[in-house]
Protein backbone atom coordinates (compact mmCIF):
# COMPACT_ATOMS: atom_id res chain seq x y z
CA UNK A 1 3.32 149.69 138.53
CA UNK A 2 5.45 147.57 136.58
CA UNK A 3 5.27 143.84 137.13
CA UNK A 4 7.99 142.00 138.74
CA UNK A 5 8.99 138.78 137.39
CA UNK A 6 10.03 136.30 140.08
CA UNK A 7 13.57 135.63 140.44
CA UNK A 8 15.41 132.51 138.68
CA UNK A 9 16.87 129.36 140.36
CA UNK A 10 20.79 128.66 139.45
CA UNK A 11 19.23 125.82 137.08
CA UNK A 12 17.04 128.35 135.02
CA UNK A 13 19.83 130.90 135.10
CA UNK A 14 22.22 128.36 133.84
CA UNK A 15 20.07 127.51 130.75
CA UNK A 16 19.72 131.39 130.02
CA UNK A 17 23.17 132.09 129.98
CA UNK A 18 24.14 128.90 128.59
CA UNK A 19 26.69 127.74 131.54
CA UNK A 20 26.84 125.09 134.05
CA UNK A 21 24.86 125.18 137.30
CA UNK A 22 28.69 125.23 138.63
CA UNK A 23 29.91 128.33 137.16
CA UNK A 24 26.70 130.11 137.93
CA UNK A 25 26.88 129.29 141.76
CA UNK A 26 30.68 130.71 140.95
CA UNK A 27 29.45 133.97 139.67
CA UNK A 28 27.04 134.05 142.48
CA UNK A 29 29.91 134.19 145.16
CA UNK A 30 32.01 136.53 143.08
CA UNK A 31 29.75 138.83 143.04
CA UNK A 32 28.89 139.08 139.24
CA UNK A 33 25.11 138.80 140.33
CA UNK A 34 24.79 141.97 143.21
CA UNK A 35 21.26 141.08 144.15
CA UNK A 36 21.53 137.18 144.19
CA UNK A 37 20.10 135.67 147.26
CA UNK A 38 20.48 132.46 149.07
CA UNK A 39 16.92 130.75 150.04
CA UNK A 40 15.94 129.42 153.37
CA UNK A 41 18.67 129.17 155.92
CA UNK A 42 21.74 131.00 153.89
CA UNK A 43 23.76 127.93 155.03
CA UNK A 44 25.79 126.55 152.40
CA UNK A 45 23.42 124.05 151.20
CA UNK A 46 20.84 127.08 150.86
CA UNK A 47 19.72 127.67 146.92
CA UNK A 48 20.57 130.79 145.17
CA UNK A 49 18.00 133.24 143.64
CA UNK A 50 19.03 135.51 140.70
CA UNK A 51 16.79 138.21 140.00
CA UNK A 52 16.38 138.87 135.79
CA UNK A 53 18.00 141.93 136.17
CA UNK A 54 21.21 140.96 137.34
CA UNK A 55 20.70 138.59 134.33
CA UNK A 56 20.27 141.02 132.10
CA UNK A 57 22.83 143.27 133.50
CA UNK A 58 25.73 140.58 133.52
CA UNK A 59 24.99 139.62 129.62
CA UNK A 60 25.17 143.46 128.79
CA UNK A 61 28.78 143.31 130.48
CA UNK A 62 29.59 140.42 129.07
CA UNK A 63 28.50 141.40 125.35
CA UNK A 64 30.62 144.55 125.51
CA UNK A 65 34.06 142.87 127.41
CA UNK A 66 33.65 140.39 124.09
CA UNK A 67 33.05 143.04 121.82
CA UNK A 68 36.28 144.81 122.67
C-alpha cells in the first residue's frame, strides 16, 4: 500500500507554490484545491489542510494554462 504523505498547512503550501498565505486561503475557497479541508471547528478561523495531490494537480493546470 502506498504511503500517504500528510496533508500541508496554507503556510507550507504557500512556500511550494511560491504565493502568499493570502492567495492560497483564496484558492482554497474557489475551489482550485477539491480536497482542501478546514481543521477543528470549520468556523472561519479554522486552518486549511491541502492534501499534495491537489498540489500537484493545481501546478499541472497551471503549467499547461501558461504554456498556451
Amino acid at each position: 500500500m502506498p504511503r500517504r504523505e500528510p496533508p500541508l498547512t496554507v503556510k507550507e503550501a504557500a512556500l511550494a507554490l511560491n504565493q502568499s498565505e493570502k492567495a492560497i486561503r483564496y484558492l482554497c475557497r474557489a475551489g482550485a484545491f477539491p480536497n482542501a479541508y478546514k481543521k477543528g471547528s470549520g468556523g472561519v478561523s479554522a486552518a486549511y489542510r491541502i492534501p499534495v495531490a491537489d498540489l500537484d494537480r493545481y501546478e499541472k493546470t497551471q503549467a499547461r494554462a501558461h504554456a498556451a
